[in-house]
Protein backbone atom coordinates (compact mmCIF):
# COMPACT_ATOMS: atom_id res chain seq x y z
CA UNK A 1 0.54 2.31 3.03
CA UNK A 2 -1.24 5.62 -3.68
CA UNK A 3 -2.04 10.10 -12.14
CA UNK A 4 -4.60 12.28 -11.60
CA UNK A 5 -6.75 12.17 -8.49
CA UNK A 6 -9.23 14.85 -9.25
CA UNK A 7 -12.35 14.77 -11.47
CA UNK A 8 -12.92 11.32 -11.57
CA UNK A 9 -16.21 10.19 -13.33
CA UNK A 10 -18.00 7.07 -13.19
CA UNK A 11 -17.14 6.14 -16.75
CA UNK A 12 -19.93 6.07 -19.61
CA UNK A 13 -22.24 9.29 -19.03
CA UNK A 14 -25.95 8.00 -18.43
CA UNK A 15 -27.36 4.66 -17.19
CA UNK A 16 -25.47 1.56 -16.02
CA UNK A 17 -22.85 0.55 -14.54
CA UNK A 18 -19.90 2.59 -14.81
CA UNK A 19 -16.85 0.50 -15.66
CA UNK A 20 -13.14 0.49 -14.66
CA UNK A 21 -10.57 -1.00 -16.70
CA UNK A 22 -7.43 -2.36 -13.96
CA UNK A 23 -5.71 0.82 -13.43
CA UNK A 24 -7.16 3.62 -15.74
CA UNK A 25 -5.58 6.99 -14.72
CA UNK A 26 -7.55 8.41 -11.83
CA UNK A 27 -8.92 5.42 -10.98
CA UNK A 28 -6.96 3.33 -9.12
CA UNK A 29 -5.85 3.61 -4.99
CA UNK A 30 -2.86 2.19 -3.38
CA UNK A 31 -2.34 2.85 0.21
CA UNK A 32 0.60 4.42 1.48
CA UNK A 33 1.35 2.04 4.48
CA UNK A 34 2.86 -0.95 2.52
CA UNK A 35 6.21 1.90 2.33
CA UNK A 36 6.63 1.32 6.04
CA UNK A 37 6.99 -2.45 5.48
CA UNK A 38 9.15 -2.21 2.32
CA UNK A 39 11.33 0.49 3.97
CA UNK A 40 11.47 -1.08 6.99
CA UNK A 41 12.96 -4.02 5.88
CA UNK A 42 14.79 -2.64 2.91
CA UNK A 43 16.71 -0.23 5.83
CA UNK A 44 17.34 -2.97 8.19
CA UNK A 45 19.10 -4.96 6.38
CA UNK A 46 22.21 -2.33 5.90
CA UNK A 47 24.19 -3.03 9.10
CA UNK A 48 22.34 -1.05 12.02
CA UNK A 49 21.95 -4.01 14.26
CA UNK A 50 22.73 -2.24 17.51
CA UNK A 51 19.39 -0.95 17.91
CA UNK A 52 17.48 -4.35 17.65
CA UNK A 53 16.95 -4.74 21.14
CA UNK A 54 15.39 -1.43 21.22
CA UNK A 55 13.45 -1.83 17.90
CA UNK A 56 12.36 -5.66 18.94
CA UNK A 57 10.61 -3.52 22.20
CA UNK A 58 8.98 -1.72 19.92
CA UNK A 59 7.33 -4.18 18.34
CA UNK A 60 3.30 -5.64 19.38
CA UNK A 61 3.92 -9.24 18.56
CA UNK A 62 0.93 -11.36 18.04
CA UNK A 63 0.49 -14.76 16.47
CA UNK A 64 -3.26 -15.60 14.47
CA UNK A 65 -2.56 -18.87 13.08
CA UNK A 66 -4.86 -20.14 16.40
CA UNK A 67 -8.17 -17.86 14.89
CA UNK A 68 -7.60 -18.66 10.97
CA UNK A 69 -9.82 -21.41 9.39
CA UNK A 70 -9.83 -23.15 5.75
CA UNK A 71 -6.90 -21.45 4.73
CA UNK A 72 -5.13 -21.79 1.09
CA UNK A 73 -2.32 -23.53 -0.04
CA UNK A 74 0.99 -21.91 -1.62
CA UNK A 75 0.93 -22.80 -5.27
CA UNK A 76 4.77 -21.80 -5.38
CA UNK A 77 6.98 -22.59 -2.68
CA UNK A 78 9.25 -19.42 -1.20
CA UNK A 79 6.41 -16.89 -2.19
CA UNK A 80 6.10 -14.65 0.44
CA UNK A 81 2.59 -12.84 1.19
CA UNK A 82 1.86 -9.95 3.73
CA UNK A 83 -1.13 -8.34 4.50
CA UNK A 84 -0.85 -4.81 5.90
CA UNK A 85 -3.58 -2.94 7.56
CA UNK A 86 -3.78 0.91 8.77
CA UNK A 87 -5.25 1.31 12.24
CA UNK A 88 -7.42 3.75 11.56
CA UNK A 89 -8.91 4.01 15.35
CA UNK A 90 -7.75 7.47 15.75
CA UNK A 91 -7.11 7.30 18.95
CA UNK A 92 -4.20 9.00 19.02
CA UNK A 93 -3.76 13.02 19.28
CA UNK A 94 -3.58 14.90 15.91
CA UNK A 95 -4.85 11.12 14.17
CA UNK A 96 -8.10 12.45 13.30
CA UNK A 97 -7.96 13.72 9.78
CA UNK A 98 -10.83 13.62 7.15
CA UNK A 99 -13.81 14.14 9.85
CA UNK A 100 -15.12 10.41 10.35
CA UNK A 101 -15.89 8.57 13.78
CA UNK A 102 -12.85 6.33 14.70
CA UNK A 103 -12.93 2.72 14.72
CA UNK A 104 -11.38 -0.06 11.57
CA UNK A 105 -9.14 -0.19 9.30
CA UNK A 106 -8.82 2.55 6.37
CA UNK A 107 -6.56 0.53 4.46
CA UNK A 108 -5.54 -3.59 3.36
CA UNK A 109 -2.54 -3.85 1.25
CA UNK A 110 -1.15 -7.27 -0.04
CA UNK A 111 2.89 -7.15 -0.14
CA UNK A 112 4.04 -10.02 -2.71
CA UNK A 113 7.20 -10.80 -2.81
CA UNK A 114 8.61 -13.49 -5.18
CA UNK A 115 9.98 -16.47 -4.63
CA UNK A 116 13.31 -15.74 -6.27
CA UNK A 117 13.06 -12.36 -4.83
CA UNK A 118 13.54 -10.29 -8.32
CA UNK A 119 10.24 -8.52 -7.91
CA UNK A 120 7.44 -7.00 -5.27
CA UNK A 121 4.50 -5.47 -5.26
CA UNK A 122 1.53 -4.10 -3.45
CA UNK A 123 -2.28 -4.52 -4.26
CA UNK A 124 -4.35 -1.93 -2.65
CA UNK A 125 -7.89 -2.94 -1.75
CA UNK A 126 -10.22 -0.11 -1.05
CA UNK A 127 -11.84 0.40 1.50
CA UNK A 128 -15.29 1.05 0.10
CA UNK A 129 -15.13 -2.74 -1.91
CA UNK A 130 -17.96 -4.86 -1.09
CA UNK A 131 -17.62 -8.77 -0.36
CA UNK A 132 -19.28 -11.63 1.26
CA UNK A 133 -17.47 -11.59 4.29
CA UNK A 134 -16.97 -15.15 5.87
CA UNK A 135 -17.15 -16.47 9.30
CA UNK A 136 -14.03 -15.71 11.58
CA UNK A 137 -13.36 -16.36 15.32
CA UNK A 138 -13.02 -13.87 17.52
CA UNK A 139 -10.15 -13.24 20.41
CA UNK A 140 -12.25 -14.70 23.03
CA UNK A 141 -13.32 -17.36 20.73
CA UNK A 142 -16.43 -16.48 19.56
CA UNK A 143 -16.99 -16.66 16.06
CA UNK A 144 -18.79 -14.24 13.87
CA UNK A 145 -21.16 -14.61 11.82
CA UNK A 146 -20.57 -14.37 7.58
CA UNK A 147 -22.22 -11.01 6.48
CA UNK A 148 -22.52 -11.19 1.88
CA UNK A 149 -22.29 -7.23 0.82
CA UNK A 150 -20.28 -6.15 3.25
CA UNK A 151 -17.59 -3.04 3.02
CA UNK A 152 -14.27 -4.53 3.05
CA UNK A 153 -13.12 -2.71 5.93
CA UNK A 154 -15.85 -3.93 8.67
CA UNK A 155 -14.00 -7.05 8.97
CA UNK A 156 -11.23 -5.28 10.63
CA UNK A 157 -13.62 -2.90 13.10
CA UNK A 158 -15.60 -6.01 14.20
CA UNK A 159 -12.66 -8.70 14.32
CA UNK A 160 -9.66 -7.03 13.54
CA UNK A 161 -6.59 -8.14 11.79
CA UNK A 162 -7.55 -11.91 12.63
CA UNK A 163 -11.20 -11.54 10.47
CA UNK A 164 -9.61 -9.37 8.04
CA UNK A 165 -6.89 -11.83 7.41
CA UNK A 166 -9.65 -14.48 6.71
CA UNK A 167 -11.71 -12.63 4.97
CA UNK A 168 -9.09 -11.98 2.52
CA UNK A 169 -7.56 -15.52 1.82
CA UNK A 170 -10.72 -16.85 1.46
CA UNK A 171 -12.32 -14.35 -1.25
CA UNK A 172 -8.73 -14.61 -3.28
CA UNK A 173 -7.20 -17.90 -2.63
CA UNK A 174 -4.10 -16.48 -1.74
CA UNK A 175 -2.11 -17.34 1.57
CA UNK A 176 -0.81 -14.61 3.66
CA UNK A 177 2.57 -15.79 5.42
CA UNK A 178 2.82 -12.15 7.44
CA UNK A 179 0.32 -9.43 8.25
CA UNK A 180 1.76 -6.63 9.75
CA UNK A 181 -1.02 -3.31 11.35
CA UNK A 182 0.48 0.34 11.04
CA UNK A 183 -1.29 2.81 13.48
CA UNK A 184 -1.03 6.10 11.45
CA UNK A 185 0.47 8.25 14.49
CA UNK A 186 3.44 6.29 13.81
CA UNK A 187 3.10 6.96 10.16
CA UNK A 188 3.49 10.70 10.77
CA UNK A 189 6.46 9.77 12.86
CA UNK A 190 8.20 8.00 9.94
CA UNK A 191 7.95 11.04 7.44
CA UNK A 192 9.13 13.36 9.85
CA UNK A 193 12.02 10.96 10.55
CA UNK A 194 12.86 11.45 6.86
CA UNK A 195 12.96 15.25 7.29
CA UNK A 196 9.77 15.62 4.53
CA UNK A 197 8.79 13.66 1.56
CA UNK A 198 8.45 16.00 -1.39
CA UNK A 199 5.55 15.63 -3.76
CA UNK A 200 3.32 17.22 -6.34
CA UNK A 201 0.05 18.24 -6.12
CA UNK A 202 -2.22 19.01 -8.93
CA UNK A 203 -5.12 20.90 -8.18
CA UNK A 204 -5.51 22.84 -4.29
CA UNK A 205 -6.92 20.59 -1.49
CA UNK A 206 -8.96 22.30 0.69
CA UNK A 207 -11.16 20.70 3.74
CA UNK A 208 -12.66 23.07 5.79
CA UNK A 209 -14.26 20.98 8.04
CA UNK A 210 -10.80 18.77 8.92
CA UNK A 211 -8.71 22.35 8.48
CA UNK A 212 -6.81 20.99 5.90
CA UNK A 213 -5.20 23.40 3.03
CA UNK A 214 -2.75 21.86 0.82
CA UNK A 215 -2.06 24.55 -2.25
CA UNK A 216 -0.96 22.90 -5.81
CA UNK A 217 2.85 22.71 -6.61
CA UNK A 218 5.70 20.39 -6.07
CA UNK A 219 6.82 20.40 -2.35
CA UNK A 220 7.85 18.74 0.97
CA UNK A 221 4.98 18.01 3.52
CA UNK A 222 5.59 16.52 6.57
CA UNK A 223 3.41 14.93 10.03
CA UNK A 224 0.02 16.01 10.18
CA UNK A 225 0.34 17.62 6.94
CA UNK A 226 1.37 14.76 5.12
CA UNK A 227 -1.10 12.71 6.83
CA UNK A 228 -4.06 15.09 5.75
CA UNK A 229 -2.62 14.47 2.04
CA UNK A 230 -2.71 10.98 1.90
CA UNK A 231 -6.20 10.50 3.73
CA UNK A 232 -8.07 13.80 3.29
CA UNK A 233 -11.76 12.30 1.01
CA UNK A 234 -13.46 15.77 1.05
CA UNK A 235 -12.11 19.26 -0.27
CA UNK A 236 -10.51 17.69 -3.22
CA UNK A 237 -11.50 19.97 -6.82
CA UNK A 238 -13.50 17.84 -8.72
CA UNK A 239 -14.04 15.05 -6.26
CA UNK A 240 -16.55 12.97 -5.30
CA UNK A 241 -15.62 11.97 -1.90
CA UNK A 242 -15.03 8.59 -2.23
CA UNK A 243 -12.66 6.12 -1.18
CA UNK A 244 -10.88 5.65 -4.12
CA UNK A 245 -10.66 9.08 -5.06
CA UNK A 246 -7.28 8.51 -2.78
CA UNK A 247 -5.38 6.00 -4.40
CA UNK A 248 -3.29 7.27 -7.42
CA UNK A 249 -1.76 10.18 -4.15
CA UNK A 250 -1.32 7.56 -2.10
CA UNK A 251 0.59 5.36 -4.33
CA UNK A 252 2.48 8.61 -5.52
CA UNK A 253 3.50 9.59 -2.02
CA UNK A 254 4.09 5.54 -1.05
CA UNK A 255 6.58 5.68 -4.07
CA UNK A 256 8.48 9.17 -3.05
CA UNK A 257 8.52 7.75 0.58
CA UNK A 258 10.26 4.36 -0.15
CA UNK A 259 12.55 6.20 -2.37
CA UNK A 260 13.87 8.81 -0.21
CA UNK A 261 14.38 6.52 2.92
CA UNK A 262 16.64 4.73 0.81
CA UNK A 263 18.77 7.97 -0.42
CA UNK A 264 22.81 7.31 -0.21
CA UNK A 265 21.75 10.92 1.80
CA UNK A 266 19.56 8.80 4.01
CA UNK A 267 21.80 5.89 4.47
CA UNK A 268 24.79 8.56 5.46
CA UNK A 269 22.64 10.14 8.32
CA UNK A 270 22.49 7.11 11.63
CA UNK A 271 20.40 9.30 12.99
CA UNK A 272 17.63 9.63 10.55
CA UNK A 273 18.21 6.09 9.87
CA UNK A 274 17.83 5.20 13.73
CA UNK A 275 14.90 7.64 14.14
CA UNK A 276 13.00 6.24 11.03
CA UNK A 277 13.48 2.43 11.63
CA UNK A 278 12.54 3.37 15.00
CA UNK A 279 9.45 4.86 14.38
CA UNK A 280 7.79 2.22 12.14
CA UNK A 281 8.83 -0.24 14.83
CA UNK A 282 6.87 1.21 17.42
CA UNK A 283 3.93 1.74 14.75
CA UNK A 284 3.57 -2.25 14.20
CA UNK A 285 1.84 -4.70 15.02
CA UNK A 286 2.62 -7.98 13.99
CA UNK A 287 3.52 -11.77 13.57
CA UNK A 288 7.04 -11.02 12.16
CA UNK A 289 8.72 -12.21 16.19
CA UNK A 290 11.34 -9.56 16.23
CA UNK A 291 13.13 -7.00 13.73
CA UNK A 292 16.21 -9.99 12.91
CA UNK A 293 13.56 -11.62 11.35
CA UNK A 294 12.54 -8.63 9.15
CA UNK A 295 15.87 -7.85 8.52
CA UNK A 296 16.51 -11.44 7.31
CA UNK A 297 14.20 -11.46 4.81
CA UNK A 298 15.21 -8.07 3.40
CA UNK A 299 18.39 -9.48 2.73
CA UNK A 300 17.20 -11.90 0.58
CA UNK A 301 15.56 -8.90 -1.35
CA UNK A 302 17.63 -6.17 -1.31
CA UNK A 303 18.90 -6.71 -5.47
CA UNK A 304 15.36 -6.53 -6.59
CA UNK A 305 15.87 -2.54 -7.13
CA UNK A 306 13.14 0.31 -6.44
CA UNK A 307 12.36 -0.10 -10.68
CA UNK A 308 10.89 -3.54 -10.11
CA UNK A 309 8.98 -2.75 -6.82
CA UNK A 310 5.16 -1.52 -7.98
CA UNK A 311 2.22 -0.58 -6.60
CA UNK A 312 -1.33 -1.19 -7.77
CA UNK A 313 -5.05 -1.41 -7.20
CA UNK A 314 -7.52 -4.30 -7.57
CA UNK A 315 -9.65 -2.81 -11.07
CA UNK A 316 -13.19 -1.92 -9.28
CA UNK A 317 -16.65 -0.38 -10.75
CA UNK A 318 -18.71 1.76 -9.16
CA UNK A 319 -21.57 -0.25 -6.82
CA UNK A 320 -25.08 -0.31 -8.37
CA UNK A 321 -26.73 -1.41 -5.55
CA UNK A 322 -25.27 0.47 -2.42
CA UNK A 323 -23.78 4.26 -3.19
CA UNK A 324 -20.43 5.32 -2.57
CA UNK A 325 -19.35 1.85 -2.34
CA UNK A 326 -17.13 -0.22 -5.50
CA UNK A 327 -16.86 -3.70 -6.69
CA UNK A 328 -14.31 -5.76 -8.12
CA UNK A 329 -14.32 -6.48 -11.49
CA UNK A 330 -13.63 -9.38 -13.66
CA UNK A 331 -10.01 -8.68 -13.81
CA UNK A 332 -9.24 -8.97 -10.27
CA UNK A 333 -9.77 -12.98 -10.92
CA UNK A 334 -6.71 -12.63 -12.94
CA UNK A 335 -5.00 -10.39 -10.72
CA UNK A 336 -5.25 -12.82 -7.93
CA UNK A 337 -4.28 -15.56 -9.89
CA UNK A 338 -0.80 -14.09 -11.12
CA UNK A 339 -0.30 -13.50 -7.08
CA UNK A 340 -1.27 -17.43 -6.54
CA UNK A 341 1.25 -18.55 -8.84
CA UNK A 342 4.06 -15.37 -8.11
CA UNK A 343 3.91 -14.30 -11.87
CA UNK A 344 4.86 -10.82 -12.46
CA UNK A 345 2.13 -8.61 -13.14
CA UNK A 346 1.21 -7.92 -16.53
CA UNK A 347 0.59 -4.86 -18.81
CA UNK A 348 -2.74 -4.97 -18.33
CA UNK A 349 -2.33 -4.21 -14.58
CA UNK A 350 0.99 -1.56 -14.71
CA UNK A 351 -0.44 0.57 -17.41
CA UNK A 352 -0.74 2.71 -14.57
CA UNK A 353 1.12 1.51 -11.83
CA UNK A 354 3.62 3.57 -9.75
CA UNK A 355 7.05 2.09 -9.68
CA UNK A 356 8.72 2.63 -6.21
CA UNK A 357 11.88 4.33 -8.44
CA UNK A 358 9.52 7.39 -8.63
CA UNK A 359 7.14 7.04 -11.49
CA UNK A 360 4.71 4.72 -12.89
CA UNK A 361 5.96 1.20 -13.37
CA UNK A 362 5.08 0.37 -17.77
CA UNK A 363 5.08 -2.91 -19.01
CA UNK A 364 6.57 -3.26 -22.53
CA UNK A 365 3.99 -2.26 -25.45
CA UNK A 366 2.80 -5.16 -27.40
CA UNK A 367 4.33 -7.71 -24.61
CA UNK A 368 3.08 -10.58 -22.98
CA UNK A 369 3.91 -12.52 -20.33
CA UNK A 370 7.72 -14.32 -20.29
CA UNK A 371 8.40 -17.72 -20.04
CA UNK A 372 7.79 -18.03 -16.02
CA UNK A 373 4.48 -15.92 -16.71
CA UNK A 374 6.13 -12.50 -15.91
CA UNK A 375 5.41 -9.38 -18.04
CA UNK A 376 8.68 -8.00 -19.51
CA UNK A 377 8.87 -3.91 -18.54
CA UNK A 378 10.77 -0.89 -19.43
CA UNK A 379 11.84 2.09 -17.63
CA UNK A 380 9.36 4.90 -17.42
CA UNK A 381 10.48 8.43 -18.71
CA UNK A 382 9.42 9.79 -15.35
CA UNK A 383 10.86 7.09 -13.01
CA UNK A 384 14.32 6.26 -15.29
CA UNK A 385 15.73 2.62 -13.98
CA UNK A 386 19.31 1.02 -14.76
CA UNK A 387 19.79 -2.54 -16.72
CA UNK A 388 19.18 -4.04 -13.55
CA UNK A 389 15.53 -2.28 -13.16
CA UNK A 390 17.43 0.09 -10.34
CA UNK A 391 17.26 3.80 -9.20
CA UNK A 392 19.47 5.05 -11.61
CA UNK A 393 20.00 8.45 -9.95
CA UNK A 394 23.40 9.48 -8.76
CA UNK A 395 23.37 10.17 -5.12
CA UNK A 396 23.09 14.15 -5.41
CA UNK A 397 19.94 14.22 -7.60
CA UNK A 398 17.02 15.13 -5.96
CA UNK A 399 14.20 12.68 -5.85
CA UNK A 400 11.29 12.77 -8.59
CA UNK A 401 8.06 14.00 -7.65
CA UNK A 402 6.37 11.02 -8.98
CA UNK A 403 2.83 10.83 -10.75
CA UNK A 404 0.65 13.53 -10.13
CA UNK A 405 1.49 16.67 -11.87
């Protein structure tokens, strides 16, 4: 666990509701934790199986199924689903970043991968969406209570991943196969494992309050600093504070992220390679039972190519009835549904996606959806792909700084 992230409005001037097409520039969030599953696996699947025993150690292994209820059925068999979630408890030294109390999760991400494994991608939910949040049992067997309007993220402070988990496969009808929680301490770990991730920033970020300066330009942040930049809500020019005032950075830095672990530069260095796997492992969280198992099924993905890897955001309005706080629209019934039946997504959903080669993912002007339901695409300008949908870059050129400038 991601386009312009500054001056966002609420659409039509006046009274109403303001309206969001699916991903409008500026208006869309994708969290920057899904990278650490995506990377993870991608990386562990290229031959650095002497560390498994460590990594495995690493790993917090838990198993739901026991506290899930009513769940859905696959519609397409060999679809894999995983639900990520960002610890946001803070607990940790250095975790606190944008000012707020501790506690829940800042971030759900659905990872789909397809059942013939020739594309993936990530749906961001923001935090901030408001659902009817259902019934879920507890780890001591109580169950809780459902709750309708209720932020998206208070399933995971009052039940964690196990009420979270429900809560989403019964409000989409999609079943998750994997979830997988990311403490963001570890997620400072992983960039500085990668020695930086270079991106561009728009507009100066300045928080006071969180003493957080980030000055416009292309560069290379690292640890705290690239924390700040992918979680920082206040200090932005032209924001408005709100949750998914994030999303278009966070997909941007998710996309640089994924891209430079898997550098030839990268894949040269063991010891960045070592260092990186090893610090998402110790992150996690998890029913995956040990790092083999990851690694397997990167294998069976490892052709898709970064080109046909995106990352998106469920299409929200602004909340009428409770401030600060969005709502799905309409759309996200059809976004769901090409998940359910692992269709590619369509144009109407990567107009303004980020493509995990390092610019936005496009779907092809005036195209529908193929045969198997899958939107045909073309290479972005900014993100340029091979026949194959690949990083096309030679191993010397320098990553893009994807989306924001």
């Amino acid at each position: 666990m991601f386009p312009t992230v500054v001056g966002m409005s609420s659409g039509a001037a006046g009274a109403g509701r303001g309206r969001r097409k699916a991903a409008q520039p500026g208006r869309t969030v994708a969290r920057v934790i899904v990278a650490t599953l995506a990377a993870l696996g991608l990386l562990t699947g290229v031959g650095v199986v002497w560390v498994y025993a460590n990594w495995n150690g690493n790993l917090d292994v838990r198993d739901l199924d026991a506290l899930l209820s009513d769940r859905p059925d696959d519609a397409v068999e060999g679809q894999v689903n995983i639900l990520v979630m960002g610890d946001d408890t803070r607990d940790g030294k250095g975790n606190r970043i944008d000012g707020e109390g501790g506690g829940g999760s800042d971030t759900t991400v659905l990872f789909h991968l397809s059942a013939d494994r020739s594309f993936a991608y990530g749906i961001s939910i923001p935090r901030d969406t408001l659902v009817d949040r259902p019934e879920c049992t507890l780890d001591d067997g109580t169950v809780l209570s459902a709750k309708p309007g209720a932020m998206w993220n208070e399933a995971y402070a009052v039940g964690g991943p196990a009420c979270t988990i429900q809560q989403f496969e019964q409000v989409t009808g999609i079943r998750t196969h994997k979830y997988v929680v990311v403490d963001f301490a570890g997620f400072k770990g992983m960039v500085d494992a990668l020695d930086g991730v270079e991106v561009c920033i728009p507009e100066d970020i300045v928080d006071e309050e969180a003493g957080i300066t980030l000055r416009a330009g292309t560069r290379e942040i690292r640890g705290n600093e690239a924390l700040s930049y992918v979680r920082v809500r206040k200090g932005v020019v032209g924001g408005d504070g709100t949750d998914p005032q994030r999303i278009k950075r966070q997909q941007a830095f998710m996309a640089s992220m994924v891209e430079e672990a898997m550098r030839a530069q990268m894949l040269a260095r063991p010891d960045r390679l070592v260092g990186f796997v090893n610090a998402t492992t110790d992150s996690l969280t998890t029913n995956f039972e040990n790092v083999a198992q990851i690694a397997d099924l990167a294998r069976s993905f490892q052709g898709i190519g970064l080109g046909n890897i995106s990352f998106v955001t469920t299409p929200w309005e602004y909340s009428t009835t409770q401030e600060g706080r969005v709502e799905w629209t309409d759309a996200v019934d059809r976004l769901w549904e090409l998940v359910r039946n692992d269709q590619r997504l369509t144009p109407e959903f990567l107009d303004e996606a980020i493509s995990a080669a390092g610019g936005r993912a496009a779907g092809t002007p005036g195209s529908g959806a193929d045969a198997s339901g899958g939107a045909s695409r073309t290479p972005d300008a900014s993100g340029p792909a091979g026949a194959d949908g690949g990083d096309s870059r030679t191993p010397d050129e320098p990553p893009a700084s994807p989306g924001l400038c």
